[in-house]
C-alpha atoms as a PDB file:
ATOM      1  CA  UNK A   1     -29.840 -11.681 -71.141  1.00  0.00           C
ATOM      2  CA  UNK A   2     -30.747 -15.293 -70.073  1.00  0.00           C
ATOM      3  CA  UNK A   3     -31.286 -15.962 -66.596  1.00  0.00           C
ATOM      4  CA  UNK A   4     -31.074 -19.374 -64.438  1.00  0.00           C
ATOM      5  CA  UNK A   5     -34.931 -19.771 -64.264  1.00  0.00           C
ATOM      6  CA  UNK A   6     -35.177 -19.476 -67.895  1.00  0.00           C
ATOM      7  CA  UNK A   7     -32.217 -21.616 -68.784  1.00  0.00           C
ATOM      8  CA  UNK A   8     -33.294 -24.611 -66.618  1.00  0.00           C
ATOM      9  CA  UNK A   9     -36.527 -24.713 -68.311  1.00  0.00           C
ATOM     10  CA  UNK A  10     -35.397 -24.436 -71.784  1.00  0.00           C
ATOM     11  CA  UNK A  11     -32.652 -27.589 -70.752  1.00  0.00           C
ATOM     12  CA  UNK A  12     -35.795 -29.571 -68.799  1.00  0.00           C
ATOM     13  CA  UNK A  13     -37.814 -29.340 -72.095  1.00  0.00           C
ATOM     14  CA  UNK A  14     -35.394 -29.521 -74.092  1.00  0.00           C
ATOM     15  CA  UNK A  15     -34.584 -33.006 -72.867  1.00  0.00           C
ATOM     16  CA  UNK A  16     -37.774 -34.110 -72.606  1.00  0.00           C
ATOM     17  CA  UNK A  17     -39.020 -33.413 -76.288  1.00  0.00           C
ATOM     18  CA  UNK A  18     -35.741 -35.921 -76.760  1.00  0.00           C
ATOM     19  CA  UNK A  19     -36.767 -38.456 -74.567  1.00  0.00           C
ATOM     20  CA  UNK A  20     -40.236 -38.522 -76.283  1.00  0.00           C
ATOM     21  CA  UNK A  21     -39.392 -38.562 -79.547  1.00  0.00           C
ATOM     22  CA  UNK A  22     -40.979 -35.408 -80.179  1.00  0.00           C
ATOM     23  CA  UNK A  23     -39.001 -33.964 -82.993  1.00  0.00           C
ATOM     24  CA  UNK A  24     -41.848 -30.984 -83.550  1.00  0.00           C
ATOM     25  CA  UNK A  25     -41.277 -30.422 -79.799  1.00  0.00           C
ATOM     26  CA  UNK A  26     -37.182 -30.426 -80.320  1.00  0.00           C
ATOM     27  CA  UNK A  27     -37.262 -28.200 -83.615  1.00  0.00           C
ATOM     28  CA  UNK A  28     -39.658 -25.717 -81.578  1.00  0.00           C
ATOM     29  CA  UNK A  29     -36.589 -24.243 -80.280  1.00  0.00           C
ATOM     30  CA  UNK A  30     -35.006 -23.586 -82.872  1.00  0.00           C
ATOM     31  CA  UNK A  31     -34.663 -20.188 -85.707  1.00  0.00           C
ATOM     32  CA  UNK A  32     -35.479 -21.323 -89.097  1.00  0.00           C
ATOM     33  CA  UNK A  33     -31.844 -20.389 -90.255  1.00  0.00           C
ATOM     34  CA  UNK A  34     -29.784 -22.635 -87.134  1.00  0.00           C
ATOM     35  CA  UNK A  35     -26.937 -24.020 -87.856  1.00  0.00           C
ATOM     36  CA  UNK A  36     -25.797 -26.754 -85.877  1.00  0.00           C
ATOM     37  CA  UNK A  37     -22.479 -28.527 -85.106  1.00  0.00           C
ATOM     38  CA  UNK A  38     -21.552 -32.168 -84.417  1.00  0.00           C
ATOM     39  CA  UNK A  39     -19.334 -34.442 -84.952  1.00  0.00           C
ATOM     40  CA  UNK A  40     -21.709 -37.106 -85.509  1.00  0.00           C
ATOM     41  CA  UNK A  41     -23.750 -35.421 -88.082  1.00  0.00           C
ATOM     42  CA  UNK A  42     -20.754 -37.448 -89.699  1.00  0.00           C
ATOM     43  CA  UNK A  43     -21.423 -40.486 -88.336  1.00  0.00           C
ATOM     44  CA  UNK A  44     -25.214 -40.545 -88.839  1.00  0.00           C
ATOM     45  CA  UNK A  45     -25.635 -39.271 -92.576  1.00  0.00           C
ATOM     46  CA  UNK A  46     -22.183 -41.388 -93.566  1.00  0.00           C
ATOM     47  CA  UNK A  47     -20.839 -37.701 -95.119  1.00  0.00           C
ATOM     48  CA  UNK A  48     -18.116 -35.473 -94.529  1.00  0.00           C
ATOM     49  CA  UNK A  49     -20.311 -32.924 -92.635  1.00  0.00           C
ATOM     50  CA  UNK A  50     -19.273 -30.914 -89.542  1.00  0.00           C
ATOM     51  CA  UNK A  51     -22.412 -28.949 -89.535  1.00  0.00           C
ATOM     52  CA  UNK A  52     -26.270 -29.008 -90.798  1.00  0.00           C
ATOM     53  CA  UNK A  53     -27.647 -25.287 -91.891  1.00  0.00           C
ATOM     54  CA  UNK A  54     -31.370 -24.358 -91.538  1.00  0.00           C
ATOM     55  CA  UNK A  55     -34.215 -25.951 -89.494  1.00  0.00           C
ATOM     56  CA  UNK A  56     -35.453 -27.888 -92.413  1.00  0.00           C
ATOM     57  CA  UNK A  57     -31.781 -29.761 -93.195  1.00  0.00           C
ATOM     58  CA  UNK A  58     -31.852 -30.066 -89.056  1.00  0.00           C
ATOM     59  CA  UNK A  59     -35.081 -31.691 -89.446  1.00  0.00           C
ATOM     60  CA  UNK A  60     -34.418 -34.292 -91.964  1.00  0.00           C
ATOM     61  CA  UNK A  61     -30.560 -35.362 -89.737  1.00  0.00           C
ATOM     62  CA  UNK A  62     -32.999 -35.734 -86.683  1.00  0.00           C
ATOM     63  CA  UNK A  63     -35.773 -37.576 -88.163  1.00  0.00           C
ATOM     64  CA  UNK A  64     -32.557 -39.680 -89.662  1.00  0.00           C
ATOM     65  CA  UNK A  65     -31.001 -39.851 -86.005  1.00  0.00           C
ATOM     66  CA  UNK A  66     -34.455 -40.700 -84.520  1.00  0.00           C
ATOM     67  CA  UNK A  67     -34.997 -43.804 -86.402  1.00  0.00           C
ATOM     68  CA  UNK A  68     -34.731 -46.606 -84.726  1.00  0.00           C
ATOM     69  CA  UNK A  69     -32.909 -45.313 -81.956  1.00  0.00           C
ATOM     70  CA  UNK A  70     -33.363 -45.909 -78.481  1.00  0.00           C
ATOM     71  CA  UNK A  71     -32.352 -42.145 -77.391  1.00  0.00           C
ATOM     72  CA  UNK A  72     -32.185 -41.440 -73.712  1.00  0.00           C
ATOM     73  CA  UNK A  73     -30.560 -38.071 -72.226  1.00  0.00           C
ATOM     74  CA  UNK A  74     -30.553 -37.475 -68.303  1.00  0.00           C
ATOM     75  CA  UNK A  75     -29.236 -33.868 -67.717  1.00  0.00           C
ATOM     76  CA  UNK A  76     -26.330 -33.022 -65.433  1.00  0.00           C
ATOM     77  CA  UNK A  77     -25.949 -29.311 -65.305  1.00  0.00           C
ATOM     78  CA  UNK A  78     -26.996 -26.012 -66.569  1.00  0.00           C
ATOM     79  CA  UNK A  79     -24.685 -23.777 -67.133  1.00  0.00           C
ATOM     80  CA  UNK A  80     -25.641 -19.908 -68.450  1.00  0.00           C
ATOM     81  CA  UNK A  81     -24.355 -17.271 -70.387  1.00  0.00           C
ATOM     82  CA  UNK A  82     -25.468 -13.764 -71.606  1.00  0.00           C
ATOM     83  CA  UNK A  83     -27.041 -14.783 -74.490  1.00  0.00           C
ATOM     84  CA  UNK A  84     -26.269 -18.608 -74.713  1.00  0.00           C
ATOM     85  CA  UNK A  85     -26.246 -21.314 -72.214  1.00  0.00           C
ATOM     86  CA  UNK A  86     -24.534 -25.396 -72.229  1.00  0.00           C
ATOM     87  CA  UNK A  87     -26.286 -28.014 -70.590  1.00  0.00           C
ATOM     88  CA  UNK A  88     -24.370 -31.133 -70.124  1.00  0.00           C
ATOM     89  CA  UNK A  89     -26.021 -34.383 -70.173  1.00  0.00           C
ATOM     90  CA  UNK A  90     -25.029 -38.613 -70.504  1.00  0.00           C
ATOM     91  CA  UNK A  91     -26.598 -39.946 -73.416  1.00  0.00           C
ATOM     92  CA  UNK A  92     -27.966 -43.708 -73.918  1.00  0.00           C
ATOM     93  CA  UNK A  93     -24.254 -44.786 -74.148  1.00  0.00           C
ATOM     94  CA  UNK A  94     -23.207 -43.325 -71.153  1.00  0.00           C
ATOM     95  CA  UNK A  95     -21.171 -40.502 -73.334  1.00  0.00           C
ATOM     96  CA  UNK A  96     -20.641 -37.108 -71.709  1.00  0.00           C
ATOM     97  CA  UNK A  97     -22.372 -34.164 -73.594  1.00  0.00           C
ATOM     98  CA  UNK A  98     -21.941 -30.996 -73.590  1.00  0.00           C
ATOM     99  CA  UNK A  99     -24.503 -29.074 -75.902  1.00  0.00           C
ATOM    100  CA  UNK A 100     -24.153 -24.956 -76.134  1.00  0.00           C
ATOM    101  CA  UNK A 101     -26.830 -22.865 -77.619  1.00  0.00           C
ATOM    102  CA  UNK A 102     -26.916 -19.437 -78.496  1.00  0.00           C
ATOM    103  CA  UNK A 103     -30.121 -17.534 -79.088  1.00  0.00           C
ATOM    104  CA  UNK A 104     -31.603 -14.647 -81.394  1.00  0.00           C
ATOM    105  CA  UNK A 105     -33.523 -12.182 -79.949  1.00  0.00           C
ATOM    106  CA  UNK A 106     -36.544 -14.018 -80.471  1.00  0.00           C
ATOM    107  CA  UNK A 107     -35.181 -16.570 -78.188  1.00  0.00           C
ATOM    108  CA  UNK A 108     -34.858 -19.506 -80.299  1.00  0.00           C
ATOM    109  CA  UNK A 109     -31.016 -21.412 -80.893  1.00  0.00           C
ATOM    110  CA  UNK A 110     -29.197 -19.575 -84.022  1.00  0.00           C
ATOM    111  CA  UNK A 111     -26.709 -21.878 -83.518  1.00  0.00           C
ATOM    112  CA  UNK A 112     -25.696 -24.774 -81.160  1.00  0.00           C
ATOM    113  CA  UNK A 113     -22.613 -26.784 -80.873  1.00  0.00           C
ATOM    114  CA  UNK A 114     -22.301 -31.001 -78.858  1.00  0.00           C
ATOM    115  CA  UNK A 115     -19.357 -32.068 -77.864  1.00  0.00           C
ATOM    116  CA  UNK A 116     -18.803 -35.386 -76.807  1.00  0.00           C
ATOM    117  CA  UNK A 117     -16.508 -36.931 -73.909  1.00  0.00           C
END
């Protein structure tokens, strides 16, 4: 079970490894076989892609996002589950965001989903 104490800090350092560029920092968080969903894994990589599987395909999107960016998330809420939580959060462009994670037992995101307003 995640509680509110936990959930706020995974969010606050969450968005701060983003903020700083830190995608060692980001990926810490993660289980080696995530899978994550976006529609602008798309937009980024120029494929017909919904979803990236495993930390090291995550890894190479991000460091592919990353460049040359100038990333910025402020975080709105927290919002917690039983064994996931959503944080929602305006990016650089002043988009809406709503990211949802859900853990292993280890504690790192399995899988994670962003949806944009």
């Amino acid at each position: 079970m995640i509680d509110r104490v936990w959930a706020e800090n995974f969010a606050k350092e969450w968005i701060e490894a983003w903020n700083n560029f830190d995608l060692n920092a980001i990926l810490a968080h993660y289980a080696d076989n995530v899978v994550f969903h976006s529609p602008r894994i798309a937009v980024v990589t120029g494929e017909r892609a919904a979803s990236v599987a495993g930390k090291e395909a995550l890894a190479r999107y991000w460091s592919k996002a990353l460049q040359g960016k100038n990333l910025r998330f402020n975080l709105e809420r927290v919002y917690v589950g039983s064994d996931s939580l959503s944080i929602s959060y305006r990016n650089q462009r002043a988009q809406h965001v709503v990211e949802t994670f859900v853990f292993d037992d280890a504690g790192l995101v399995k899988e994670s989903v962003a949806a944009y307003a």
